[in-house]
Protein backbone atom coordinates (compact mmCIF):
# COMPACT_ATOMS: atom_id res chain seq x y z
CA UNK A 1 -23.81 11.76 -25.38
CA UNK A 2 -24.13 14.01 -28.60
CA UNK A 3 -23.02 17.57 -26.76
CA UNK A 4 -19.85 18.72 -27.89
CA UNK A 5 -20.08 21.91 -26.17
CA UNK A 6 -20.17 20.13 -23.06
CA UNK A 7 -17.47 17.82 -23.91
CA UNK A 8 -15.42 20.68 -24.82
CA UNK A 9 -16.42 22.47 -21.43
CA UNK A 10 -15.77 19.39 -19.12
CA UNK A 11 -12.44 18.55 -21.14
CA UNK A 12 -11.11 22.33 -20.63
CA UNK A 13 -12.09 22.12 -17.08
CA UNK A 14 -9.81 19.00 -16.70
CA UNK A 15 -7.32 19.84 -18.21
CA UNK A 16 -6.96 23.43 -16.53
CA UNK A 17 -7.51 21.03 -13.06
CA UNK A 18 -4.35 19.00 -13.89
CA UNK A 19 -2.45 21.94 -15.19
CA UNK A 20 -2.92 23.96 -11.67
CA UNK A 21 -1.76 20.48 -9.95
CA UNK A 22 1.33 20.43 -12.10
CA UNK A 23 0.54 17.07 -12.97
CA UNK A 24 1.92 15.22 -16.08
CA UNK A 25 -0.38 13.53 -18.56
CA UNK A 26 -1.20 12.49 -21.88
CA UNK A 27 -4.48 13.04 -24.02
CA UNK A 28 -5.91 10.41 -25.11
CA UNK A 29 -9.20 10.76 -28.04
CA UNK A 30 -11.89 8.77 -28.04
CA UNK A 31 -11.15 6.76 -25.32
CA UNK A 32 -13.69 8.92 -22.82
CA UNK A 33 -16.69 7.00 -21.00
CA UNK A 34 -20.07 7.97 -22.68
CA UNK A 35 -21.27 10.30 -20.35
CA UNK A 36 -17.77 12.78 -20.17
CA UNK A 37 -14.07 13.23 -20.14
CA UNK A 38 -12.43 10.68 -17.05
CA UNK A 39 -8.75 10.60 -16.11
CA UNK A 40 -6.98 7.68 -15.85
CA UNK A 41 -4.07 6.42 -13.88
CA UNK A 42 -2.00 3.58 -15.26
CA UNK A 43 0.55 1.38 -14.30
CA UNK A 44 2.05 -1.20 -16.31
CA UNK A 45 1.62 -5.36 -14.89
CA UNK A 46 4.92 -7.32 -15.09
CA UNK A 47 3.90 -8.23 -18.14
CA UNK A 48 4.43 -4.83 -19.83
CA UNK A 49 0.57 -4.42 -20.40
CA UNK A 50 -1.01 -1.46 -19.00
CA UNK A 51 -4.05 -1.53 -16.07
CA UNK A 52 -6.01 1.18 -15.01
CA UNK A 53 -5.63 1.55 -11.41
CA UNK A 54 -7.62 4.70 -10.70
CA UNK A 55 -10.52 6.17 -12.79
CA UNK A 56 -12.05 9.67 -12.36
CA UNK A 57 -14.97 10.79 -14.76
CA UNK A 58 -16.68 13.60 -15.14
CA UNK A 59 -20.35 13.25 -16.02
CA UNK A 60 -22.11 16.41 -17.24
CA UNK A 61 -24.66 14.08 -18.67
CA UNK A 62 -26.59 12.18 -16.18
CA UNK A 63 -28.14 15.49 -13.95
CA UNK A 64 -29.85 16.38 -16.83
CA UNK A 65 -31.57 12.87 -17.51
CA UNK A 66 -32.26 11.90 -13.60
CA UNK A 67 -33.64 16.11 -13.43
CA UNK A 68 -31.10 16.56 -10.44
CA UNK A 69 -30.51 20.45 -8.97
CA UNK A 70 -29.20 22.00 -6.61
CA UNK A 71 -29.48 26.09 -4.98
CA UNK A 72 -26.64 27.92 -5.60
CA UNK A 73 -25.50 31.08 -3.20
CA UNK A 74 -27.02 33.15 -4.98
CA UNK A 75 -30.74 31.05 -4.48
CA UNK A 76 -30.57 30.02 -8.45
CA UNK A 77 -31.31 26.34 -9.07
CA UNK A 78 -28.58 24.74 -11.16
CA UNK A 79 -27.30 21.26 -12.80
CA UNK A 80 -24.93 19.86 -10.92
CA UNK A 81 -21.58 17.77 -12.36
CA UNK A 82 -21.50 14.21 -11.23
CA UNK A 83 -17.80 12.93 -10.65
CA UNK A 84 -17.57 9.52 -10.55
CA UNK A 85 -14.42 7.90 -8.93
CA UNK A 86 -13.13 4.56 -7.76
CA UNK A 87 -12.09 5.04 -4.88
CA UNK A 88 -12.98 1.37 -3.27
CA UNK A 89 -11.20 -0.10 -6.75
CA UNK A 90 -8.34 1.29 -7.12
CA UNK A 91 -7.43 -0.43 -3.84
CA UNK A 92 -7.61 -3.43 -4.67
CA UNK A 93 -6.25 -2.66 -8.70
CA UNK A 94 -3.11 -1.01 -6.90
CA UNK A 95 -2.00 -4.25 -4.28
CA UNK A 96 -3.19 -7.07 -7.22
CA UNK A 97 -0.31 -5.10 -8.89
CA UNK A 98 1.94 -4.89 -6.04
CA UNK A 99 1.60 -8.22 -4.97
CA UNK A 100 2.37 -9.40 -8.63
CA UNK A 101 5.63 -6.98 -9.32
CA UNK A 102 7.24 -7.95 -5.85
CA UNK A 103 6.22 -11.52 -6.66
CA UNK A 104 4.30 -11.47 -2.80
CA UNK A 105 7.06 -9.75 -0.93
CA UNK A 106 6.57 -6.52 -0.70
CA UNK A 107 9.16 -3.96 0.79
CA UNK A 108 8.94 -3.37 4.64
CA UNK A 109 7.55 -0.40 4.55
CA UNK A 110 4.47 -2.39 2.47
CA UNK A 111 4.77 -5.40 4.12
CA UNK A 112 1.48 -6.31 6.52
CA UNK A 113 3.82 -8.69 9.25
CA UNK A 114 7.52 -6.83 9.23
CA UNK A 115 9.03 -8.88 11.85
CA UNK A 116 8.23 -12.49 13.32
CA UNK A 117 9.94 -12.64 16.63
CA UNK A 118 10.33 -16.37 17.26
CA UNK A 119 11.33 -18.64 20.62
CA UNK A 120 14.11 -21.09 20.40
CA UNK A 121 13.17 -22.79 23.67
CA UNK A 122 10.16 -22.78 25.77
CA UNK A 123 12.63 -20.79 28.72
CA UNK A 124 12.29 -17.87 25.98
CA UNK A 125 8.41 -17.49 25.17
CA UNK A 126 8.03 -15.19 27.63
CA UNK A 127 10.79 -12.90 26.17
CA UNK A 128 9.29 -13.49 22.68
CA UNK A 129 6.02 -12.11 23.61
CA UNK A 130 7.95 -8.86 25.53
CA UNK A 131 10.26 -8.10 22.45
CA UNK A 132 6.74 -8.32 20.07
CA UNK A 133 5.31 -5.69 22.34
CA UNK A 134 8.49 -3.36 22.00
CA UNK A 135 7.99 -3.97 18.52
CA UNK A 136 4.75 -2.76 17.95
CA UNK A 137 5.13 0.36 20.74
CA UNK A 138 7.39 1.78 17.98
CA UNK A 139 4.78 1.36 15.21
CA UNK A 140 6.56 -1.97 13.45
CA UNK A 141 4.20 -4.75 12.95
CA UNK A 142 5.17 -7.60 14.97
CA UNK A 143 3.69 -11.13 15.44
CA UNK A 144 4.92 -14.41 17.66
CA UNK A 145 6.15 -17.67 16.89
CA UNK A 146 6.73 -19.64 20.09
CA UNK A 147 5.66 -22.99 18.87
CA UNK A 148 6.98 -25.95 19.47
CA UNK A 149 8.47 -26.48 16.59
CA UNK A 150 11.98 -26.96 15.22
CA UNK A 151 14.00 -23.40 14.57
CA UNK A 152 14.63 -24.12 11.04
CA UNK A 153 10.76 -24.92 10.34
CA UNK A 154 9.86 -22.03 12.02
CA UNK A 155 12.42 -20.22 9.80
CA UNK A 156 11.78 -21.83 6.31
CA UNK A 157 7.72 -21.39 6.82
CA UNK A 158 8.70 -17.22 7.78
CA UNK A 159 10.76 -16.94 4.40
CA UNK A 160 7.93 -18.73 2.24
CA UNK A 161 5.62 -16.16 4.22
CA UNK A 162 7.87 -13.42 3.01
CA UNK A 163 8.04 -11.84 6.02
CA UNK A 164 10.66 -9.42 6.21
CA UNK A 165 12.95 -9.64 9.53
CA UNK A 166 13.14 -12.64 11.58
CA UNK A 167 14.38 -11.99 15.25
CA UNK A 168 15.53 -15.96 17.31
CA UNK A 169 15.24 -15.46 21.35
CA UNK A 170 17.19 -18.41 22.31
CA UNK A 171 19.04 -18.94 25.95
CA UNK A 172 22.07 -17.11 24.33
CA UNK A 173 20.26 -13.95 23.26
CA UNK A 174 18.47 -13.70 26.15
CA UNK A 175 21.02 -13.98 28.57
CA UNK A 176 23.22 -11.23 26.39
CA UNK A 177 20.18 -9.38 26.38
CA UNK A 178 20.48 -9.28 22.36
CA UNK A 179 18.25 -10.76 19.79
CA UNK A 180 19.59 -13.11 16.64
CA UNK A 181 18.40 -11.02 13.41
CA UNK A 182 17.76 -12.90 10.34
CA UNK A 183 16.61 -10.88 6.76
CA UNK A 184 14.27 -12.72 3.79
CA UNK A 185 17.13 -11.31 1.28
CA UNK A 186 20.39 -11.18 2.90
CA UNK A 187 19.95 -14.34 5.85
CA UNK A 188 21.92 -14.49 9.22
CA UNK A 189 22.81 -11.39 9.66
CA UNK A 190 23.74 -11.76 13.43
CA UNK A 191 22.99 -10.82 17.37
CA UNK A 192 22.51 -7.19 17.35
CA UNK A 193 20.80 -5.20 20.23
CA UNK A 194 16.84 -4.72 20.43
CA UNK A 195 17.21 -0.97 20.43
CA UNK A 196 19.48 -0.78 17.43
CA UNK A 197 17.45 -2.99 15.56
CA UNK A 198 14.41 -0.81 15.78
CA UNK A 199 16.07 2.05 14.92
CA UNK A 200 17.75 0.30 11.63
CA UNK A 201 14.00 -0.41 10.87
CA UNK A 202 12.66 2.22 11.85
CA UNK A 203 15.23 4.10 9.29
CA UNK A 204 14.35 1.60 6.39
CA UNK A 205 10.59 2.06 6.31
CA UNK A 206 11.84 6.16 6.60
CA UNK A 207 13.82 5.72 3.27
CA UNK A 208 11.33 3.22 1.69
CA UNK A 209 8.59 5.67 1.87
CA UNK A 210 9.84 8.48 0.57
């Protein structure tokens, strides 16, 4: 669009936008959409080669050539600026990216199935199913495995899953009213209380998501 007086406008705009935001970023010439300035956010792929995750443009162009107005407060009709933004996009841009950094598993606070709570006998389905529902009544996302299969299948199929926390109900646990925790990273990591596990959780999504 041959208007450098609105280019130089929109781009002042911007940039006094991002300076009131405090935000850090870099100019880059000639690298604008057709119709205006745009912002980009990048991120860099494991590959070293950056993606733009989130676009926003502003279009001082297209109002004029679709005749678009609008009444200001004062009753004058004006031009409007369109602001284009990918907002469904960047979505999708930012957890292709995730999913490709952490190599599929993602850190518990990311991860969509935290904990797989999993029955070692049929005698502990039932407790399975009740230690899911503590779960998820203090917001971690919990899901069953009470088939039956063999504990280490279950256990193998949860790690290529990536699924973060594995707790094993077996006759043991459940008469010591514990649960056996397993990790993806570190393995066994041993009977520990249904309340303190939650809480250790509970403080690792905390720290994750700061």
């Amino acid at each position: 669009i041959n208007n450098p007086e609105a280019w130089a406008r929109t781009e002042a705009e911007m940039k006094k936008i991002l300076d009131r935001l405090g935000l850090e970023y870099t100019e880059a010439v000639g690298e604008a959409a057709f119709y205006g300035p745009k912002l980009d956010l990048q991120m860099r792929n494991v590959f070293g080669k950056e993606d733009t995750v989130i676009t926003v443009q502003v279009d001082f162009a297209n109002a004029d050539r679709f005749n678009m107005e609008y009444v200001d407060e004062s009753g004058v009709k004006r031009r409007p600026i369109i602001i284009h933004r990918s907002s469904i996009g960047c979505y999708e841009r930012t957890l292709a990216l995730l999913i490709e950094k952490f190599g599929g598993a993602l850190p518990l606070w990311l991860a969509p199935e935290q904990v797989v709570v999993m029955s070692l006998t049929d005698r502990t389905v039932k407790d399975a199913h009740k230690t899911a529902e503590r779960l998820k009544a203090k917001g971690i996302r919990a899901t069953v495995d009470v088939r039956t299969e063999k504990i280490g299948y279950k256990i193998r199929e949860a790690q290529l899953n990536k699924i973060p926390y594995m707790l094993i109900i077996g006759d043991k646990d459940k008469e010591a009213k514990v649960v056996s925790v397993r990790s993806r990273s570190a393995g066994d990591i041993g009977a520990t209380k249904l309340a303190d596990f939650i809480k250790k959780v509970q403080k690792e999504v905390k720290g994750m998501a700061k």
